[in-house]
N, C-alpha and C. Protein backbone atom coordinates (compact mmCIF):
# COMPACT_ATOMS: atom_id res chain seq x y z
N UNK A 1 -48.51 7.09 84.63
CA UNK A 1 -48.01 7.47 83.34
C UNK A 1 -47.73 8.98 83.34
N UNK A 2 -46.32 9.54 82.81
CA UNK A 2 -46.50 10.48 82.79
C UNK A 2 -47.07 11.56 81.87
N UNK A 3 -47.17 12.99 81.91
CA UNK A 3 -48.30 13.57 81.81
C UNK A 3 -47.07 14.36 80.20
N UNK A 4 -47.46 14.27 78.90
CA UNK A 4 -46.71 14.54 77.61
C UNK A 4 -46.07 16.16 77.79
N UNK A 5 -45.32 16.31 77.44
CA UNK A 5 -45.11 17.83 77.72
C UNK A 5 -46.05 18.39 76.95
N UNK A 6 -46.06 20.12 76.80
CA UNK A 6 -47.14 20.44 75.86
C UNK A 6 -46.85 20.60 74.42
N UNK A 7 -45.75 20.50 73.94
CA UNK A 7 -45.29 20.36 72.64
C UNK A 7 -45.70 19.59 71.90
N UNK A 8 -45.82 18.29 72.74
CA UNK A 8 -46.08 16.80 72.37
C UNK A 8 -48.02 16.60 72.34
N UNK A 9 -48.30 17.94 72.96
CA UNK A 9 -49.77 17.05 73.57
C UNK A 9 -50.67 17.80 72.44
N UNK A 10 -50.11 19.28 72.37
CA UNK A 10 -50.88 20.16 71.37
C UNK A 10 -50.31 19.88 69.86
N UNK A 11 -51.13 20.84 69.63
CA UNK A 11 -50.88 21.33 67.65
C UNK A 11 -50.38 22.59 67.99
N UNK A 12 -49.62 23.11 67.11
CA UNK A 12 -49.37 24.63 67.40
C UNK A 12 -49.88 25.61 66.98
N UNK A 13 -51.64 25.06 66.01
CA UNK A 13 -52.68 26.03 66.63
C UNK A 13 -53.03 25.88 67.88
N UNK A 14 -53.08 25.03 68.60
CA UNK A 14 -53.74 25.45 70.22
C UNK A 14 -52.44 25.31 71.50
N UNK A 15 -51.31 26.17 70.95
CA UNK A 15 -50.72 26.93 71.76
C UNK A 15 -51.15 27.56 71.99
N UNK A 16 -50.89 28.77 73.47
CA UNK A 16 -50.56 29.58 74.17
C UNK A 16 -49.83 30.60 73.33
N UNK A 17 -49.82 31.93 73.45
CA UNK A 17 -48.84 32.74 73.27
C UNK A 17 -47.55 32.23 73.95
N UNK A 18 -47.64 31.97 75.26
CA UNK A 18 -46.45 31.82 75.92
C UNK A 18 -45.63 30.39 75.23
N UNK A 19 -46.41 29.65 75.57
CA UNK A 19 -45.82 28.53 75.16
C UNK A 19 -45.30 28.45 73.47
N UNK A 20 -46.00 29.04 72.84
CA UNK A 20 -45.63 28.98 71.36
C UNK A 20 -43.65 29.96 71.20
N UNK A 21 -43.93 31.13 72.38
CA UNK A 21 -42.43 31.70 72.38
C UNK A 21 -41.46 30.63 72.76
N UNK A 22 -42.13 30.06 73.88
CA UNK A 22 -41.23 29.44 74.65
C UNK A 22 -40.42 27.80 73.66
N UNK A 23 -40.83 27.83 72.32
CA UNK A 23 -40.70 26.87 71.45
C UNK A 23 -38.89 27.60 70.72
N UNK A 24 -39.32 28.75 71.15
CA UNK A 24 -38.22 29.66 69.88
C UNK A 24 -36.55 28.62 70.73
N UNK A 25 -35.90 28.41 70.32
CA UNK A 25 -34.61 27.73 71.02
C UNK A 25 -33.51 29.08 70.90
N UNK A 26 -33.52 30.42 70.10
CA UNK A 26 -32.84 31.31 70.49
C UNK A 26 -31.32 30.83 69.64
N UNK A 27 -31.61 30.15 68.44
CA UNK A 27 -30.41 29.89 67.69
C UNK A 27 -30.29 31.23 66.76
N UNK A 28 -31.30 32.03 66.31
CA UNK A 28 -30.99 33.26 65.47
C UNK A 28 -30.81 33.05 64.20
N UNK A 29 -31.00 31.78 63.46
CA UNK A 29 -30.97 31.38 62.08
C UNK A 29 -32.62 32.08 61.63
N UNK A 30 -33.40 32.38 61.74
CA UNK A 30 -34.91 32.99 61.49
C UNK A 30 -34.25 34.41 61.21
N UNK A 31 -32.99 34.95 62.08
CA UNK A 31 -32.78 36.36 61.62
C UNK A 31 -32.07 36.46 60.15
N UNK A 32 -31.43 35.12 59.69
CA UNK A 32 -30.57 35.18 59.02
C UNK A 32 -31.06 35.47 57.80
N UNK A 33 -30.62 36.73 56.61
CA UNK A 33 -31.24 36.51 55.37
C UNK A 33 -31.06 35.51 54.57
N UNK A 34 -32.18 35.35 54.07
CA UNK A 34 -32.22 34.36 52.75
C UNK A 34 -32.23 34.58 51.47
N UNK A 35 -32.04 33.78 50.51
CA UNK A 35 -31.82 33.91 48.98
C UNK A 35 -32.56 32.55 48.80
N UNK A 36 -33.54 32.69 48.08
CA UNK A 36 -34.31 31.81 47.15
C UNK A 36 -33.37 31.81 45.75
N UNK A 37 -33.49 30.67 45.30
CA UNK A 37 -32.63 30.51 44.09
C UNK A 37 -34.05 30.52 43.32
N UNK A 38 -34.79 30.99 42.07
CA UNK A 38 -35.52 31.35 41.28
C UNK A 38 -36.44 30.11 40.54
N UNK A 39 -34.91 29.33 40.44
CA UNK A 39 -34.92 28.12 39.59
C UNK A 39 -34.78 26.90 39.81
N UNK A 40 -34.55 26.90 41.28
CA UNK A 40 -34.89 25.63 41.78
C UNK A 40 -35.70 25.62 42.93
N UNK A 41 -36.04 26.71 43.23
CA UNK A 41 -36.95 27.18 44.68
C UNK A 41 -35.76 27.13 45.94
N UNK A 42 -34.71 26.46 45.87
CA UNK A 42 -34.24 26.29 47.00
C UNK A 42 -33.38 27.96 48.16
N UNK A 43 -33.95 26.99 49.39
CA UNK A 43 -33.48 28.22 49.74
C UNK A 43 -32.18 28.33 50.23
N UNK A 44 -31.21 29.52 50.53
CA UNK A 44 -30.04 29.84 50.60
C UNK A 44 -29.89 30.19 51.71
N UNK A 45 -29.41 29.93 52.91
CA UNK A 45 -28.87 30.76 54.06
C UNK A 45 -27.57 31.70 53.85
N UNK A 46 -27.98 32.59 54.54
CA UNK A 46 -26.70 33.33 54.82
C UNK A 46 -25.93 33.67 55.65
N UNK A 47 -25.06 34.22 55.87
CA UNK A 47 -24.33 34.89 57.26
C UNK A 47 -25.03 35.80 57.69
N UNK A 48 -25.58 36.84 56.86
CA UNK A 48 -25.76 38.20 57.61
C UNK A 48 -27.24 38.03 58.15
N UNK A 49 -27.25 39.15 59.21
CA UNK A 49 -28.19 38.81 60.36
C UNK A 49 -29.00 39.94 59.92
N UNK A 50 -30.44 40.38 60.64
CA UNK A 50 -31.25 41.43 60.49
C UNK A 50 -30.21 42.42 61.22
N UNK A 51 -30.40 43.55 61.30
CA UNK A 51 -29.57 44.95 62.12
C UNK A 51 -30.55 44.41 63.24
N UNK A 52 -31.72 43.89 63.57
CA UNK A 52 -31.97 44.14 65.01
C UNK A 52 -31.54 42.84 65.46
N UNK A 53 -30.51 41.85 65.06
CA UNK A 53 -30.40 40.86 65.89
C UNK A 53 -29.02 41.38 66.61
N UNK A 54 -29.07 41.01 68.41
CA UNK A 54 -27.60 41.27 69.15
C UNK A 54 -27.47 39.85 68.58
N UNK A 55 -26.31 39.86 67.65
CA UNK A 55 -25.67 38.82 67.33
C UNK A 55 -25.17 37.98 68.38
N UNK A 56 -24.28 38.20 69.50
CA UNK A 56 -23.71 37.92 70.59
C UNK A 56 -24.45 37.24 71.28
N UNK A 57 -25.70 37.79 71.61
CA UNK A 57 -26.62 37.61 72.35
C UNK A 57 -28.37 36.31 71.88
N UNK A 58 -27.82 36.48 70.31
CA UNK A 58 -28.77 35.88 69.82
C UNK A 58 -30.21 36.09 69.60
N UNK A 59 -30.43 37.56 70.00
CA UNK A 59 -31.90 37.66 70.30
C UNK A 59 -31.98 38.94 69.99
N UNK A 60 -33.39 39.45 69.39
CA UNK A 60 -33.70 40.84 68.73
C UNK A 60 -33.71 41.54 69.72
N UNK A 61 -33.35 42.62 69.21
CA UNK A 61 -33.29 44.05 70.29
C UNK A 61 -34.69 45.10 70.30
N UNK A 62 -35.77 44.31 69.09
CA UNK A 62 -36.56 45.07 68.84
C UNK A 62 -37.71 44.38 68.60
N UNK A 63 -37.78 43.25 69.51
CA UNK A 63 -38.31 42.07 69.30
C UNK A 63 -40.56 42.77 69.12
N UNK A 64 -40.22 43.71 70.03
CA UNK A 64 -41.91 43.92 70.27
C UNK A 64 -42.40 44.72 69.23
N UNK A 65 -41.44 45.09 68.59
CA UNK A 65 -41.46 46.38 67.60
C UNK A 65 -40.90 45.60 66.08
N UNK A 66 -40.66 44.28 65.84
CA UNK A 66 -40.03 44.19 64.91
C UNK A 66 -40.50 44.56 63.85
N UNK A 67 -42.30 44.25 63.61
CA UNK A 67 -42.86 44.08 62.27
C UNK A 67 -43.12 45.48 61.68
N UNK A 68 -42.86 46.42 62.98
CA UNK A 68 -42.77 47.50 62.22
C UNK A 68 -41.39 48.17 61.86
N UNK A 69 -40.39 47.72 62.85
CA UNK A 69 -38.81 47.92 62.28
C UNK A 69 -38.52 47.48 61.08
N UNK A 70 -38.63 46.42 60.84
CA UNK A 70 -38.47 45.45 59.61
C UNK A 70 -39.62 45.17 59.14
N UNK A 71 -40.15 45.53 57.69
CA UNK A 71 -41.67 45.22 57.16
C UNK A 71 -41.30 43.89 56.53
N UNK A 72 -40.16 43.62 56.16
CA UNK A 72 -40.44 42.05 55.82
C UNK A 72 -39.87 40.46 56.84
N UNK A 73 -39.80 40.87 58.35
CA UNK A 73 -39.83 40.18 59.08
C UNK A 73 -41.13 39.45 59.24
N UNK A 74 -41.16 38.51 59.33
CA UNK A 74 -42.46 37.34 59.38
C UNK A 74 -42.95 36.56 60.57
N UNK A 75 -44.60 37.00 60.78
CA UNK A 75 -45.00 36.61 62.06
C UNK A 75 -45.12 35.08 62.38
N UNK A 76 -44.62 34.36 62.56
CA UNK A 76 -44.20 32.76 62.14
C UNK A 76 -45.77 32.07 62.65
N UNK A 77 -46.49 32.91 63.48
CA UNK A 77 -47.72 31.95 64.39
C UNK A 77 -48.77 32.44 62.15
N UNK A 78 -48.46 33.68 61.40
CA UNK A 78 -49.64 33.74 60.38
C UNK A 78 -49.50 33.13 59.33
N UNK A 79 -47.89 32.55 59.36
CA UNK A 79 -46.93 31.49 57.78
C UNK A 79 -46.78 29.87 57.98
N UNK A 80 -48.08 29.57 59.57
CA UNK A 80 -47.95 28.59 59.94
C UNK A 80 -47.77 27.27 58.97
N UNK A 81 -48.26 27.39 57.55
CA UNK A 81 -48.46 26.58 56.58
C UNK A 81 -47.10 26.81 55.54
N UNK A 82 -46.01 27.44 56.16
CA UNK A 82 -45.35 27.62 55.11
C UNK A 82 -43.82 27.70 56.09
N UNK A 83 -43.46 26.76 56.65
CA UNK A 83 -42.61 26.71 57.36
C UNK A 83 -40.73 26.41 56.44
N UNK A 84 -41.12 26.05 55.43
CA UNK A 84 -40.11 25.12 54.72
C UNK A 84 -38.99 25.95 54.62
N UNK A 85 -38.89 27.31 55.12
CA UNK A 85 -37.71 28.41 54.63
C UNK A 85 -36.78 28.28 55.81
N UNK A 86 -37.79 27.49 56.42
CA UNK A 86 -37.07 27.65 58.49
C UNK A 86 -35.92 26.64 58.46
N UNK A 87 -35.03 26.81 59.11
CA UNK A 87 -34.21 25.85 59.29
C UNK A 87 -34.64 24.09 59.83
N UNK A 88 -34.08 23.00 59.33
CA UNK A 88 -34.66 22.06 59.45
C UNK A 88 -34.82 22.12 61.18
N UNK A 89 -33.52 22.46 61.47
CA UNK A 89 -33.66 22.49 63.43
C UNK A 89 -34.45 23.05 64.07
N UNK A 90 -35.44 24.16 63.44
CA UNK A 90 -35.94 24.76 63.98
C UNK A 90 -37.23 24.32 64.38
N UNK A 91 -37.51 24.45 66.20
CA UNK A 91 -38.86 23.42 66.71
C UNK A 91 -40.21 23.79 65.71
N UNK A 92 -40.36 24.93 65.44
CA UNK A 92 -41.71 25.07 64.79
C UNK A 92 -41.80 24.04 63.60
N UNK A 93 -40.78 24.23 62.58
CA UNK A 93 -40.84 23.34 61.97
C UNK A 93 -40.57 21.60 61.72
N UNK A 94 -39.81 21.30 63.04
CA UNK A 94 -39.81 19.62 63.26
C UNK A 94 -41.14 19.49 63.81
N UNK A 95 -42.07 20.29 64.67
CA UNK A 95 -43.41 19.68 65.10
C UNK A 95 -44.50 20.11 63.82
N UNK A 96 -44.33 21.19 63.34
CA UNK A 96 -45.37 21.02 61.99
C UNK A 96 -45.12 19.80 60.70
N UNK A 97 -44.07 19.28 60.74
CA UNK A 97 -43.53 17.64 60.12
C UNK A 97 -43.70 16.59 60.71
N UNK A 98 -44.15 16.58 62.24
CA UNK A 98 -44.65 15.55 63.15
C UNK A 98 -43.00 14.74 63.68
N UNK A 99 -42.13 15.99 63.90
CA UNK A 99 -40.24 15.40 64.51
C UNK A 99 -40.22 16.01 65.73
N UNK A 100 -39.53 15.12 66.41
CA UNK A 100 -39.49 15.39 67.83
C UNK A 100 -38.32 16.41 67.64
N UNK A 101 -38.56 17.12 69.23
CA UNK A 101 -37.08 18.18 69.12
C UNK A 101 -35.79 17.50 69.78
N UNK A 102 -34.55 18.34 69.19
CA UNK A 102 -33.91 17.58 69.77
C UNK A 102 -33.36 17.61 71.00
N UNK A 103 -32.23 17.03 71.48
CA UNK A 103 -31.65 17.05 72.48
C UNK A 103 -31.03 18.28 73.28
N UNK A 104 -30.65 18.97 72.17
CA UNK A 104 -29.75 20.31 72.68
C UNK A 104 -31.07 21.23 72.57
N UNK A 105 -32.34 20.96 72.85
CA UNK A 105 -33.01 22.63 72.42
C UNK A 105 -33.32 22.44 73.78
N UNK A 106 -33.66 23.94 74.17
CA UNK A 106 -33.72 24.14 75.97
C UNK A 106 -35.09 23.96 76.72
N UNK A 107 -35.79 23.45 76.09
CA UNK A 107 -37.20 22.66 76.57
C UNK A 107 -37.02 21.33 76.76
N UNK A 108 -36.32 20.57 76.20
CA UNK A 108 -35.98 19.11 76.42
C UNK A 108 -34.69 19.13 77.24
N UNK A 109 -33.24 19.94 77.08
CA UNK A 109 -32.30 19.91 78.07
C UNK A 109 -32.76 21.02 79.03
N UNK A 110 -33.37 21.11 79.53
CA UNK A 110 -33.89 22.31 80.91
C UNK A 110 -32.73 23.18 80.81
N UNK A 111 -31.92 23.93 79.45
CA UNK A 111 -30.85 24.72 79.64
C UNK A 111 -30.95 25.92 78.72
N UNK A 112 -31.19 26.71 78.93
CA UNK A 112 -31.29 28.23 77.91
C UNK A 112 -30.40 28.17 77.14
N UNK A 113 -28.99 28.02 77.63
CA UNK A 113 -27.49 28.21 76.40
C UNK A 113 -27.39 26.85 75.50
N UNK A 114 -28.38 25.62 75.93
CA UNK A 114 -27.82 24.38 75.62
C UNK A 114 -28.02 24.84 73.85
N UNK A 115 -28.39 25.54 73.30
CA UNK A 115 -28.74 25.51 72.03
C UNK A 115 -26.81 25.93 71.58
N UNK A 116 -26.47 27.52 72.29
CA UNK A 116 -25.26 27.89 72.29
C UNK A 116 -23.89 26.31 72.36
N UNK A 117 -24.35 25.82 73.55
CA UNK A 117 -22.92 24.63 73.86
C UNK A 117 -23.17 23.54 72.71
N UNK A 118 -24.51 23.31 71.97
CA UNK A 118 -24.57 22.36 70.97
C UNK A 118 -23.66 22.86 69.48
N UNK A 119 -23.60 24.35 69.29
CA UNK A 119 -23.38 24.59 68.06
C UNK A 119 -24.35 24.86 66.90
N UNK A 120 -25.58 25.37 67.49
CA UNK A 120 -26.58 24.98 66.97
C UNK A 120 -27.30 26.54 66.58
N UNK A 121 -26.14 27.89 67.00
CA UNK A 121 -26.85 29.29 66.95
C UNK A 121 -26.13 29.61 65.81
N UNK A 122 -26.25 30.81 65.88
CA UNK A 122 -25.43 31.77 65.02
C UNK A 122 -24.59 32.73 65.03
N UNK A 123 -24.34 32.65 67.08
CA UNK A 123 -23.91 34.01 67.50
C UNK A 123 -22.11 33.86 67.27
N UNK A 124 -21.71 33.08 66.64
CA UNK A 124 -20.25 33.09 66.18
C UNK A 124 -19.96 32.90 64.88
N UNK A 125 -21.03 33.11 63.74
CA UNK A 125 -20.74 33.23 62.60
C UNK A 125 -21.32 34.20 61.67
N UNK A 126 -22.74 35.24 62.80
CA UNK A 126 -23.74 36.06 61.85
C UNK A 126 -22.46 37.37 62.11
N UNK A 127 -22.95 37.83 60.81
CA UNK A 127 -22.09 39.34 60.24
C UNK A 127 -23.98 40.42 60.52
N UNK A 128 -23.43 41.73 61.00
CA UNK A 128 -24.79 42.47 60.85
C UNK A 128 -25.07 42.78 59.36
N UNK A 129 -26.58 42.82 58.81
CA UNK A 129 -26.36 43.85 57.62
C UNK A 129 -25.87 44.69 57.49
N UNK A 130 -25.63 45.95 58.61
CA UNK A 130 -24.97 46.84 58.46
C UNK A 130 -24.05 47.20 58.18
N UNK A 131 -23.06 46.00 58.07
CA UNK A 131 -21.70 46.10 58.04
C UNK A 131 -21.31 45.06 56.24
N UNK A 132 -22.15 44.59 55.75
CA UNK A 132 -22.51 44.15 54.25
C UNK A 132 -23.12 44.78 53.27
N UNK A 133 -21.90 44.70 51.89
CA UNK A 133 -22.38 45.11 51.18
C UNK A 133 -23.06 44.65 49.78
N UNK A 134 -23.10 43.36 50.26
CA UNK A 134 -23.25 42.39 49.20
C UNK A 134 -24.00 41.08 49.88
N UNK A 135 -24.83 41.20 50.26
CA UNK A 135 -25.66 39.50 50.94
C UNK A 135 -25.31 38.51 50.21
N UNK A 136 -25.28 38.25 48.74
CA UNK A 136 -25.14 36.94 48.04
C UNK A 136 -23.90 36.81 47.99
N UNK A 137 -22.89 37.19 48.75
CA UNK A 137 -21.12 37.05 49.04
C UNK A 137 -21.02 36.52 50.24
N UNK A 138 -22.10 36.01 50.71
CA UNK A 138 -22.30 35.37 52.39
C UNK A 138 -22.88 34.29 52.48
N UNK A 139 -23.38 33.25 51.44
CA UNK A 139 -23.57 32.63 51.54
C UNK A 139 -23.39 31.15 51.97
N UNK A 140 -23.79 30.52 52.77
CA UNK A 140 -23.08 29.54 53.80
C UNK A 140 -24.11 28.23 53.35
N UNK A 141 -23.53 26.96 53.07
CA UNK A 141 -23.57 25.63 52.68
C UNK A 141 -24.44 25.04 53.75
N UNK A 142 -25.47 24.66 53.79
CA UNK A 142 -26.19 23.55 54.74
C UNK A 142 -26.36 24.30 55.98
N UNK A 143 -26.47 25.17 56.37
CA UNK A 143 -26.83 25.96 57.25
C UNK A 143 -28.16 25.69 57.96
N UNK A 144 -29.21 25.52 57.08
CA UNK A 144 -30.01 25.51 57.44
C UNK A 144 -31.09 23.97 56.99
N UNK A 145 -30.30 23.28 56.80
CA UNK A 145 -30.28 21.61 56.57
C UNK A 145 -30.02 20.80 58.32
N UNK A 146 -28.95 20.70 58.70
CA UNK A 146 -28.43 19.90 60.01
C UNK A 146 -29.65 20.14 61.21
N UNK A 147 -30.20 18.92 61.95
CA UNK A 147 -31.26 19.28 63.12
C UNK A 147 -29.90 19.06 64.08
């Protein structure tokens, strides 16, 4: 019989540091700001990205340094109980719901870009903050709904 991967075998309190990174699939929707609507709780994705995400690239430039670059970037291993803002695709939150991951994330296809060839990032639709002057003029439909 074979032996469960560790996604499957743990909780993601008894990850690893490593292994808990190695969950991230590198889609860049976590950089994306959000808008809570007040009045219905729901949350809003947007286009625009943190300034430290290489959009292109999908991945922070300031990754070791973020929480002090950005004070309201969020350490995802201390909001473990509060995942619901995350995109539905996103692995932390299909295994804290008890959902398998899917096909295109690069722990199940053995492929780093497979997240990129699925359609599944952000690096062809995030705008930087820097370059916005208005976040709630960016707002994008189901974004963060589709696994």
């Amino acid at each position: 019989m074979a032996e469960l991967p560790f996604w499957r075998a743990k909780a993601l309190t008894e990850l690893s540091q490593v292994e808990w990174e190695s969950l991230c699939d590198g889609c860049g929707k976590c950089c994306l700001h959000k808008l809570e609507d007040e009045d219905t709780g729901e949350i809003l994705y947007t286009r625009v990205a943190c300034r430290l995400l290489d959009i292109a690239a999908c991945r922070c430039t300031g990754y070791q340094d973020r929480f002090r670059l950005v004070p309201d970037c969020m350490d995802l291993r201390q909001v473990s109980d509060r995942f619901h803002w995350l995109p539905a695709s996103c692995a932390y939150r299909l295994l804290s719901e008890g959902r398998p991951l899917p096909d295109w994330h690069p722990l199940v296809s053995g492929a780093a870009d497979s997240v990129h060839r699925a359609g599944k990032s952000v690096c062809r639709l995030a705008v930087s903050e820097t370059a916005v002057a208005r976040i709630e003029d960016h707002v994008i439909e189901g974004l963060g709904d589709a696994v």
